[in-house]
Protein backbone atom coordinates (compact mmCIF):
# COMPACT_ATOMS: atom_id res chain seq x y z
CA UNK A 1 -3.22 12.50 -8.67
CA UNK A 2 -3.99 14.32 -11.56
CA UNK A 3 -7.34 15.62 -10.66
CA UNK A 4 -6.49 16.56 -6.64
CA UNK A 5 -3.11 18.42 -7.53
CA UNK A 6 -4.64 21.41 -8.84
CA UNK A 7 -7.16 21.46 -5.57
CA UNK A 8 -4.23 21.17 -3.45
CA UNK A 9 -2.20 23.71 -5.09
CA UNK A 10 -4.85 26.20 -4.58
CA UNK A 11 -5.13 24.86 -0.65
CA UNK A 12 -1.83 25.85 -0.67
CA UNK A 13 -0.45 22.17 0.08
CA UNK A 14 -1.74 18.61 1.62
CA UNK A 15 -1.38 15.19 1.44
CA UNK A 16 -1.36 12.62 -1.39
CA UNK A 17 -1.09 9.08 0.58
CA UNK A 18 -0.61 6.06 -2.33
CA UNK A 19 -1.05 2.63 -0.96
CA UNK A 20 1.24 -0.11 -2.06
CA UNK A 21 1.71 -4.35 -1.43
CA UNK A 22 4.21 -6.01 0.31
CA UNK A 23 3.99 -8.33 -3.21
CA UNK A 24 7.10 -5.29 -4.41
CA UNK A 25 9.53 -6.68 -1.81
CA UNK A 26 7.99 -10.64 -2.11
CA UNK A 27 6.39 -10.83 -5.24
CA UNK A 28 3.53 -13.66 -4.60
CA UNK A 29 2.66 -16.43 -6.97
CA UNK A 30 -0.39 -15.38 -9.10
CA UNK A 31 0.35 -11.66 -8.42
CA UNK A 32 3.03 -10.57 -11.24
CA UNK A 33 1.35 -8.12 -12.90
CA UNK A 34 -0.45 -6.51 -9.28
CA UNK A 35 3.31 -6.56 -7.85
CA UNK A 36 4.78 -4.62 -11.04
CA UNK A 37 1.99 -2.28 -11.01
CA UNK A 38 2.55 -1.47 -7.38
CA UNK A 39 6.36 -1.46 -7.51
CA UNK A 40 5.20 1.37 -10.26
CA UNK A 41 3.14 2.75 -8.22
CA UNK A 42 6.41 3.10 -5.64
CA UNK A 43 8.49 4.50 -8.00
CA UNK A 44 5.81 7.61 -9.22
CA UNK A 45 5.41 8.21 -5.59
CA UNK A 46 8.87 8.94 -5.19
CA UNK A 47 8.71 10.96 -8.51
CA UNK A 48 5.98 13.26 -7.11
CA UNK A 49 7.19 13.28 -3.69
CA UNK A 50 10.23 15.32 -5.02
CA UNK A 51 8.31 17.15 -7.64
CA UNK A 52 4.77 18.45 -5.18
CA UNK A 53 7.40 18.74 -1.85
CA UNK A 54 8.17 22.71 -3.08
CA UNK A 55 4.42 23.32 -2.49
CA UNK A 56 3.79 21.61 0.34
CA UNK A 57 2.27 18.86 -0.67
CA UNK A 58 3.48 15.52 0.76
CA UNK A 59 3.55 12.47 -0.97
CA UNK A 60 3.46 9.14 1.30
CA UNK A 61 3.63 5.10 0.61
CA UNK A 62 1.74 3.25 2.81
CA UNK A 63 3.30 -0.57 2.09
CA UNK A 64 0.65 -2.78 3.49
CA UNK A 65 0.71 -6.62 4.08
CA UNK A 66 -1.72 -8.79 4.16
CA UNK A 67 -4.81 -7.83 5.72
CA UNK A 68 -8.58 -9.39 5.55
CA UNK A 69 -10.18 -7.71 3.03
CA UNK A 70 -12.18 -9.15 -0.37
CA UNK A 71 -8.90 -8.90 -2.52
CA UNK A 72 -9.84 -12.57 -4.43
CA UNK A 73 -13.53 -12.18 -4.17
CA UNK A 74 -13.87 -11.88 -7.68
CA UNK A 75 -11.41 -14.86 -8.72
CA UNK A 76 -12.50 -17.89 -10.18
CA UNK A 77 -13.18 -20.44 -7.37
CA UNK A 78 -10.49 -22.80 -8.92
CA UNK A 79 -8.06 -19.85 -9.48
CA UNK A 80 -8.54 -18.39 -5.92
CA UNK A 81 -7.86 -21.90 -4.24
CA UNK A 82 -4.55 -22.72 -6.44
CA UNK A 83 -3.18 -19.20 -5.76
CA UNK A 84 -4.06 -19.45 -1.85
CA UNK A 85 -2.70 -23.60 -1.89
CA UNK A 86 0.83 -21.45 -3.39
CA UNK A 87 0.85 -18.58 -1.13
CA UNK A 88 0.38 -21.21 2.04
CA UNK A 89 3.07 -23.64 0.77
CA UNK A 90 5.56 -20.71 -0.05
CA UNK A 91 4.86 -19.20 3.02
CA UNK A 92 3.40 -15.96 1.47
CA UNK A 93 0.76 -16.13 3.64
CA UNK A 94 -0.17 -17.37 6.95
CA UNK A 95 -4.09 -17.45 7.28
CA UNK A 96 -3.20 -17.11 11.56
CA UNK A 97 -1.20 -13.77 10.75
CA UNK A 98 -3.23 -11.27 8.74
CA UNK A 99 -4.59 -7.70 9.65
CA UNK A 100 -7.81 -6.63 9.91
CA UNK A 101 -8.17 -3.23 7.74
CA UNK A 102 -8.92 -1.34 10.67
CA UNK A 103 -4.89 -1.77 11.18
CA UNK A 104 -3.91 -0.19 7.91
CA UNK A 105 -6.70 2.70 7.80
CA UNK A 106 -4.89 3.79 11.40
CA UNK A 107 -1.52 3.74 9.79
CA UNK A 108 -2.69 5.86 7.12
CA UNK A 109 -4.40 8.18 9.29
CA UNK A 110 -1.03 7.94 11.42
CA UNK A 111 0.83 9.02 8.42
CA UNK A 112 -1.34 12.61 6.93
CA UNK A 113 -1.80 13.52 10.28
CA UNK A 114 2.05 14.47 11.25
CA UNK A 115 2.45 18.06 11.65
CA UNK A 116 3.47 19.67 8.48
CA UNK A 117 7.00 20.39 9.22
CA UNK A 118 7.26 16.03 9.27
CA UNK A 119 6.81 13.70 6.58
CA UNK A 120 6.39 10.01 6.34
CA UNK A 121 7.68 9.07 3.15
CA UNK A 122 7.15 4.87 3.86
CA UNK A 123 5.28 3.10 6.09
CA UNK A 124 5.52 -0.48 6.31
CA UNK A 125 2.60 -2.17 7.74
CA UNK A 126 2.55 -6.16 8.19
CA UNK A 127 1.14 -8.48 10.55
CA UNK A 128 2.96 -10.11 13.52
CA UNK A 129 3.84 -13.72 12.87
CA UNK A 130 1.78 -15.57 15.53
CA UNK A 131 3.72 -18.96 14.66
């Protein structure tokens, strides 16, 4: 945000577009310090969305739940399978009902494309419940 404000500024206004979790509202087991940094992350958006709106620069949340992407690829084998074994038993997650990220890149798109006169300040994204 820091480096893109000043090009924006001298565009004379545009879009910042921060993408959050669905962990803010449910924080998942395994995911306390990613669902504080995003519920953050919520919180500065709204910050800047009051401070940039004067100069026509909108500032959006995109709130996104799960979708198939490599989130836990890096996680410890043992790690990865304890935190999915929690999510499944809490009903966190349901492997049958996840988006692809084809879903969430059209909701952002969906969201800096409004005319300029409109702003989304929150989108929620999730997946249907097939079950």
């Amino acid at each position: 945000v820091r480096s893109v404000v000043p090009y924006l500024r001298k565009a004379g206004g545009g879009d910042i577009l921060n993408v959050s979790s669905d962990s803010v509202e449910r924080p998942f087991p395994y995911l306390g310090i990613y669902g504080a940094t995003k519920a953050a992350l919520e919180k500065l958006t709204e910050a800047l969305r009051s401070e940039l709106a004067p100069e026509d620069i909108r500032v959006s949340l995109l709130r996104s739940g799960p979708s198939l992407t490599g989130f836990a690829s890096g996680w410890p084998p043992d790690l990865a399978a304890t935190a999915f074994e929690a999510w499944a038993a809490g009903d966190f997650l349901d492997p049958q009902s996840v988006m692809s990220p084809e879903v969430v890149a059209e909701a952002a798109v969906f969201m800096v494309t409004r005319p300029r006169e409109a702003s989304v300040h929150t989108f929620d994204v999730r997946p249907r419940r097939t079950g």
